[in-house]
Each structure stands twice: as C-alpha cells, then as structure tokens.
N, C-alpha and C. Protein backbone atom coordinates (compact mmCIF):
# COMPACT_ATOMS: atom_id res chain seq x y z
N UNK A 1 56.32 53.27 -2.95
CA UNK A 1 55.93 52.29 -3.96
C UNK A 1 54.88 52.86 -4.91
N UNK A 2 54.00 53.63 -4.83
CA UNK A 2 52.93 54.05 -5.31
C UNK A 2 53.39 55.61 -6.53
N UNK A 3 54.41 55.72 -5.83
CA UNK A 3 55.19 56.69 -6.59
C UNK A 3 56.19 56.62 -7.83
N UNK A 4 56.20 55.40 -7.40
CA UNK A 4 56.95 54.47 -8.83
C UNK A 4 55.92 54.04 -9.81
N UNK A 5 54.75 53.32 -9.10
CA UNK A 5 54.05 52.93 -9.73
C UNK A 5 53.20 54.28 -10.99
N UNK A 6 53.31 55.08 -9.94
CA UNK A 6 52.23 56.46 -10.68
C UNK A 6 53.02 57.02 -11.85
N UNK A 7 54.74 56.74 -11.83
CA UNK A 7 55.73 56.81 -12.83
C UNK A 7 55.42 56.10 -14.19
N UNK A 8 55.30 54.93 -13.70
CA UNK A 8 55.03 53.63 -14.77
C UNK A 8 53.86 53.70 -15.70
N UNK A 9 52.96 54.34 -15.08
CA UNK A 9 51.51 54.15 -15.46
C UNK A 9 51.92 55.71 -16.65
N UNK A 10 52.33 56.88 -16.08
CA UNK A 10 52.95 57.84 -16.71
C UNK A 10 53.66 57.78 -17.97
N UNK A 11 54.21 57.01 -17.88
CA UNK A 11 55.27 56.45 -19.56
C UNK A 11 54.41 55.58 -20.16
N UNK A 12 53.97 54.66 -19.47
CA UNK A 12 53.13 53.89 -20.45
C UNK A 12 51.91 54.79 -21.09
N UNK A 13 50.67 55.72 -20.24
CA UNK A 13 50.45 56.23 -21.29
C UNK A 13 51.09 57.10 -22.42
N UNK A 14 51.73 57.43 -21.96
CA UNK A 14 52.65 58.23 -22.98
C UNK A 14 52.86 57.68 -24.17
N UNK A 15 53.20 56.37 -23.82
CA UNK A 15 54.03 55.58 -24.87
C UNK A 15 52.40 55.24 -26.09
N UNK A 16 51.23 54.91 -25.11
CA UNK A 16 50.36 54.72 -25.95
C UNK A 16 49.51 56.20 -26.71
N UNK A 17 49.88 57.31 -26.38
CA UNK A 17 49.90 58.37 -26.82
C UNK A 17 50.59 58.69 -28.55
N UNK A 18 51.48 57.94 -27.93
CA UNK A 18 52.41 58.33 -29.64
C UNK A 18 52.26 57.36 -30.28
N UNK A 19 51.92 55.94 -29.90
CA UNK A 19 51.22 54.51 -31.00
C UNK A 19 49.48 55.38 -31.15
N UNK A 20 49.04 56.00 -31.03
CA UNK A 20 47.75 56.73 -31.55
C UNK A 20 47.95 57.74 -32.51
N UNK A 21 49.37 58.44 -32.29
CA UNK A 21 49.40 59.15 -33.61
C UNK A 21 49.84 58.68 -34.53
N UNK A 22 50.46 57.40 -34.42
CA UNK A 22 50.76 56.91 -35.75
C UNK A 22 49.57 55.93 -36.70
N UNK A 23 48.66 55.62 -35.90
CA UNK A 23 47.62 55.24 -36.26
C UNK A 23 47.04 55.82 -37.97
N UNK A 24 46.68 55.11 -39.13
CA UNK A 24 46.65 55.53 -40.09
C UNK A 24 45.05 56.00 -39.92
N UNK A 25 44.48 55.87 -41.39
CA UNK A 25 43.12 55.64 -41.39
C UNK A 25 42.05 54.54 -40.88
N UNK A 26 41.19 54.83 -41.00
CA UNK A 26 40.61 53.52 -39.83
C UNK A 26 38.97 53.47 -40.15
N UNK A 27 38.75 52.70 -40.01
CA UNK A 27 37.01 52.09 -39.84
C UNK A 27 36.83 50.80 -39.42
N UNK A 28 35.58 51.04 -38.21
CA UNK A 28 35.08 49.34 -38.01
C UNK A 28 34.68 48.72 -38.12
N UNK A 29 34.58 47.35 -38.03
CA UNK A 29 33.66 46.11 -38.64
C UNK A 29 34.68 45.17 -39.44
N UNK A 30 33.66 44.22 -39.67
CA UNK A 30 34.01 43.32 -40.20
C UNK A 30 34.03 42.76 -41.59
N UNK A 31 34.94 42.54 -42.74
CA UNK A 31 34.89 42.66 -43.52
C UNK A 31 35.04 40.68 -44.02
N UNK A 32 34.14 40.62 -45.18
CA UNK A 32 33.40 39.19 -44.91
C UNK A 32 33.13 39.35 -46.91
N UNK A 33 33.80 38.00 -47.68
CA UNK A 33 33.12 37.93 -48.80
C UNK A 33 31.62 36.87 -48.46
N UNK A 34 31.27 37.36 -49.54
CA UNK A 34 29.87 37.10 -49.84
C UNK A 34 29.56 36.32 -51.51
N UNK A 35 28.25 35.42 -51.47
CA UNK A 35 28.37 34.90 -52.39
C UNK A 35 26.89 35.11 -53.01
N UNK A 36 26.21 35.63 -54.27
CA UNK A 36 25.30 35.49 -55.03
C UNK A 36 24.45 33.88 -54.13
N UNK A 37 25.18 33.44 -55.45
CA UNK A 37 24.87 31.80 -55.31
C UNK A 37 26.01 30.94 -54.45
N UNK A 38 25.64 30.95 -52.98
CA UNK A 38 26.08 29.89 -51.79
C UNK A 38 26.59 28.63 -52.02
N UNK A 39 25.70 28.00 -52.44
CA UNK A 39 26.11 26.83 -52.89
C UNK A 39 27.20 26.41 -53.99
N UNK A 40 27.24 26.83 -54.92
CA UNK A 40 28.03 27.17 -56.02
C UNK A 40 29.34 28.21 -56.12
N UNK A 41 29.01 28.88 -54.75
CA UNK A 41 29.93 30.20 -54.93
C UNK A 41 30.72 30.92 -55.90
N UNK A 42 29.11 31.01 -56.65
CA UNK A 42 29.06 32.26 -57.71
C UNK A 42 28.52 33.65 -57.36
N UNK A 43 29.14 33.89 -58.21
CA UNK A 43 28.67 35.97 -58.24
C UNK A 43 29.53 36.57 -56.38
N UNK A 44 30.61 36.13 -56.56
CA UNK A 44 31.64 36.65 -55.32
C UNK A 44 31.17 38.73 -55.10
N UNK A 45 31.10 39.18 -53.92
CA UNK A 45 30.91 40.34 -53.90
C UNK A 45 31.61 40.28 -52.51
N UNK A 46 32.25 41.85 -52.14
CA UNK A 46 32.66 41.79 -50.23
C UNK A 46 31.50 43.25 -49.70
N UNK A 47 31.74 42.97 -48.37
CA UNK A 47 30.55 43.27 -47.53
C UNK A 47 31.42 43.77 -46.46
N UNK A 48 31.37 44.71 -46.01
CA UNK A 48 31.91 45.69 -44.35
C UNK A 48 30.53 45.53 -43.56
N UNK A 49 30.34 45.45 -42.83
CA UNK A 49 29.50 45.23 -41.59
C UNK A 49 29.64 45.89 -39.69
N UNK A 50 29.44 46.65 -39.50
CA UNK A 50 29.44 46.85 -38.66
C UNK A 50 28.27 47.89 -37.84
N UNK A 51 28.62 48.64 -36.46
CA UNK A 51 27.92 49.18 -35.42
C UNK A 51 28.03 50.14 -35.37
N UNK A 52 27.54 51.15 -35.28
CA UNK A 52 27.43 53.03 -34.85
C UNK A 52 26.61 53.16 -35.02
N UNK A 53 26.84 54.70 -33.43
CA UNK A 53 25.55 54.96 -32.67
C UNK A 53 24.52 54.01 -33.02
N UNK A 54 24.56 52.97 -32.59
CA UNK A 54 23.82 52.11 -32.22
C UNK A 54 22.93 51.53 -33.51
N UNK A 55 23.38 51.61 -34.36
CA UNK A 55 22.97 51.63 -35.79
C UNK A 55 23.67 50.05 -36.13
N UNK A 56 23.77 49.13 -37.22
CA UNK A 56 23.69 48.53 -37.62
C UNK A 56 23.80 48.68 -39.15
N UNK A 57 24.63 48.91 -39.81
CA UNK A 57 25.36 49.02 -41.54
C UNK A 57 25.89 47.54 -41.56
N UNK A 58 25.72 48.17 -43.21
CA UNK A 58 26.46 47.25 -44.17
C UNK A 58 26.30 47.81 -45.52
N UNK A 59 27.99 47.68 -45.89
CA UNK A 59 28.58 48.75 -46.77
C UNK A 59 28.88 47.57 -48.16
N UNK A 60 29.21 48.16 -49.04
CA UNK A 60 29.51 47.04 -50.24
C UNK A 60 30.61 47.50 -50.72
N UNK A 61 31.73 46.55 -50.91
CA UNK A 61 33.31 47.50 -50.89
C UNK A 61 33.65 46.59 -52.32
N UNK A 62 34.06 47.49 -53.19
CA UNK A 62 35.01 46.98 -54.64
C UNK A 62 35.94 46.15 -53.72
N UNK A 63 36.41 45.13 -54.99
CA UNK A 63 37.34 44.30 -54.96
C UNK A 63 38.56 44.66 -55.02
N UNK A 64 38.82 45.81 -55.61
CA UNK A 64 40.13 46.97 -55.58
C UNK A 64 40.31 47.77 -54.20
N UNK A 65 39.25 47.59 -53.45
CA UNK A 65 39.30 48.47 -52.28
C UNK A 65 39.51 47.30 -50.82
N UNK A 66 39.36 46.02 -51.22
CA UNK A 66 39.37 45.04 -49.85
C UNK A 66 40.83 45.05 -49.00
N UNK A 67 41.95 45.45 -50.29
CA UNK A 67 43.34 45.67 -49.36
C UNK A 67 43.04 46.63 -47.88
N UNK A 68 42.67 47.45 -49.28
CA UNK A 68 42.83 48.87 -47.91
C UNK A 68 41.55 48.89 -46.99
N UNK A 69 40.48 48.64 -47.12
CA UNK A 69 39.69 48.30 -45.99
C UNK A 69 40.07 47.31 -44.78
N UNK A 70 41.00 46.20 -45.76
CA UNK A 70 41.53 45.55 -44.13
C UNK A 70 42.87 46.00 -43.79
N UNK A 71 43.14 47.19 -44.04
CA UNK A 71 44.04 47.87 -43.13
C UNK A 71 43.52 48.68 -42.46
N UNK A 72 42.69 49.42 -43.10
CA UNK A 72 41.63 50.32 -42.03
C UNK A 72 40.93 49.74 -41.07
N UNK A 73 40.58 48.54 -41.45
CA UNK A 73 40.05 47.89 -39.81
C UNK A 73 41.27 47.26 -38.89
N UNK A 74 42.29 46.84 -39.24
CA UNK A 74 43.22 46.57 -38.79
C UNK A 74 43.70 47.63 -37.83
N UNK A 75 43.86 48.77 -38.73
CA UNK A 75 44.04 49.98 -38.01
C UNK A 75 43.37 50.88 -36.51
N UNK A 76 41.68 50.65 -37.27
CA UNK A 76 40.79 50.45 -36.08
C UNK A 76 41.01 49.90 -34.64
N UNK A 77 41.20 48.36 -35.21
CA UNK A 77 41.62 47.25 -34.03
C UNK A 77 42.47 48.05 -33.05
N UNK A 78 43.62 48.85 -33.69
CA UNK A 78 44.40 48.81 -32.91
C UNK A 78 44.17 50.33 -32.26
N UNK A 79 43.60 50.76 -32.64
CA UNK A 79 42.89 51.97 -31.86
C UNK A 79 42.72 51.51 -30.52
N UNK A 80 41.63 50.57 -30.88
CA UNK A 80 40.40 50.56 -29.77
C UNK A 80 41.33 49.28 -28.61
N UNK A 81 42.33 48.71 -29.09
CA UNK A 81 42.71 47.74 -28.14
C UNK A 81 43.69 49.21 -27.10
N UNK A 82 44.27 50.33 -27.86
CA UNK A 82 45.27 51.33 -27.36
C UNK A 82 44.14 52.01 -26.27
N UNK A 83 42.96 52.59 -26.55
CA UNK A 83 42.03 53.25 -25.96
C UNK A 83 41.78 52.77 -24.55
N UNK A 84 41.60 51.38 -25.10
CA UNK A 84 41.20 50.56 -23.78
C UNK A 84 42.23 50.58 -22.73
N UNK A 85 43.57 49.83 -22.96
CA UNK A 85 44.67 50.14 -22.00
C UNK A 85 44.77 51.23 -21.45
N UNK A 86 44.40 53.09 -22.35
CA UNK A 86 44.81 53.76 -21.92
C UNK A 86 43.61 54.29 -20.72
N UNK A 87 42.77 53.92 -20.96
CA UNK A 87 41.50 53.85 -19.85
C UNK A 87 41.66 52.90 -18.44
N UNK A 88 42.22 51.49 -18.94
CA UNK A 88 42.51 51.05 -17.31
C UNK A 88 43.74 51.69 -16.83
N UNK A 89 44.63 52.29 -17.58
CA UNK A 89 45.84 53.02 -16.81
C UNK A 89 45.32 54.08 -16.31
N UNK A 90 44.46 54.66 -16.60
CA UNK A 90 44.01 56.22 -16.07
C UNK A 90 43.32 55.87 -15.29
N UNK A 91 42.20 54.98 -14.80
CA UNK A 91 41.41 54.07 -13.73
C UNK A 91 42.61 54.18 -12.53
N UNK A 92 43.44 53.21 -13.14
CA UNK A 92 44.70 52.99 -12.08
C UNK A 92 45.48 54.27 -11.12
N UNK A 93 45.72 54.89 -12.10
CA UNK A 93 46.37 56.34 -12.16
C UNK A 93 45.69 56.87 -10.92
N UNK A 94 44.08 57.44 -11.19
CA UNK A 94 43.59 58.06 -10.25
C UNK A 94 43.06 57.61 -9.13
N UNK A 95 42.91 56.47 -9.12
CA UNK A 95 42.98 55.48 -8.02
C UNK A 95 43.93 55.80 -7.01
N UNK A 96 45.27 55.55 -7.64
CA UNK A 96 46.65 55.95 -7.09
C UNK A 96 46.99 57.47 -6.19
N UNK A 97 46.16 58.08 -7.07
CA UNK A 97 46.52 59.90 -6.69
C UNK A 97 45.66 59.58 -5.58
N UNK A 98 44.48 59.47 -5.34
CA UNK A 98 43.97 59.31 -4.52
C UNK A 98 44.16 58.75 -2.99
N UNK A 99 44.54 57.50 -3.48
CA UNK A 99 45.97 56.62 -1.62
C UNK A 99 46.71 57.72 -1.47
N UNK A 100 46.98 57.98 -2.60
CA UNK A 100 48.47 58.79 -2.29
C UNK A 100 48.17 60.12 -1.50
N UNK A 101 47.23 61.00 -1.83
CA UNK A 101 47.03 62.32 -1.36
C UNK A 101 45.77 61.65 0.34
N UNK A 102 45.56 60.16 0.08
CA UNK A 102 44.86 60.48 1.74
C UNK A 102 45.76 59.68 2.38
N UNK A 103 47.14 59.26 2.04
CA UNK A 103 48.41 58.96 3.19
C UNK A 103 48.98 60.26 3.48
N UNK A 104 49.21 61.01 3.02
CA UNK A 104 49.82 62.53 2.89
C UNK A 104 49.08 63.20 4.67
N UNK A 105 50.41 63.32 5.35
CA UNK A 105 50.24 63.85 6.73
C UNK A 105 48.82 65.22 6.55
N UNK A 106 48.21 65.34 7.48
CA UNK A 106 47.25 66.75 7.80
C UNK A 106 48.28 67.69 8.29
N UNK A 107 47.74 68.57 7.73
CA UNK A 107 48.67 70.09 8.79
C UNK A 107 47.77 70.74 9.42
C-alpha cells in the first residue's frame, strides 16, 4: 500500500513541477485602488502593497499597468498555493520512505 501511495505522491509532484513552469511573471501583494479625496472619491490612484524579507512596501502602479499587475499577482497566487502542496507531498513522501525502509526485513 505504501508503494502505491509513494507512486501517487510521485506524479503528483511531477504534475506540479510542470504547472511551475508554466507559471508567467509574478509579484506579491495586494493590489487595492485608492482615493485622494475618500469621501468624494476623487483623484483615483492604484497601490500594490505587500511583504519581503520582512519588509513592508507599497508601490504606485499606472493605470495602464493594473491589467498586468493583476496577472502577476494572480500568477504569484498560484505559485505559492503549487509550492505549498508540493511541500506537504514531500513531508508525506519522506515520511513514507521512511515506514517503508524500517518494515524492510534486517539481513
């Protein structure tokens, strides 16, 4: 059973191997319009926001550029949701090798 399983876990990363190379360009955070005047919502501007190395930005993005920034975070997203899976499969994985090589008879 564990040998099937160690199969499964095998293709699936795989499979998330090649959804990473197709991955376009990318950046993270959150992309959020913004208003001068709040109340009125005048003087419209957009805003990227986000975290690295532990840092705290905020970027100011043209109005010609908001397409493609929310594909690049889109893109991001889907990085980091692929990363993650491929981290509890490899958790799993060596978990697995492990039962597996201390059921394995002594000689």
């Amino acid at each position: 059973m564990e040998h099937k399983r160690m199969g499964q876990i095998e293709k699936k990363i795989a499979r998330i191997k090649e959804a990473l190379g197709a991955i376009g360009p990318m950046r993270p955070g959150s992309l959020t319009k913004q208003f001068k005047d709040r109340e009125n919502e005048e003087g419209a501007y957009w805003q990227i926001s986000y975290t690295r190395q532990m840092h705290s930005r905020t970027d100011y993005i043209r109005r010609e550029w908001v397409k493609t920034t929310q594909q690049q975070i889109k893109e991001y997203k889907a990085f980091k949701r692929l990363t993650e899976m491929w981290v509890a499969l490899a958790i799993e994985h060596a978990k697995l090798s492990m039962k597996i090589e201390k059921s394995k008879p002594k000689k």
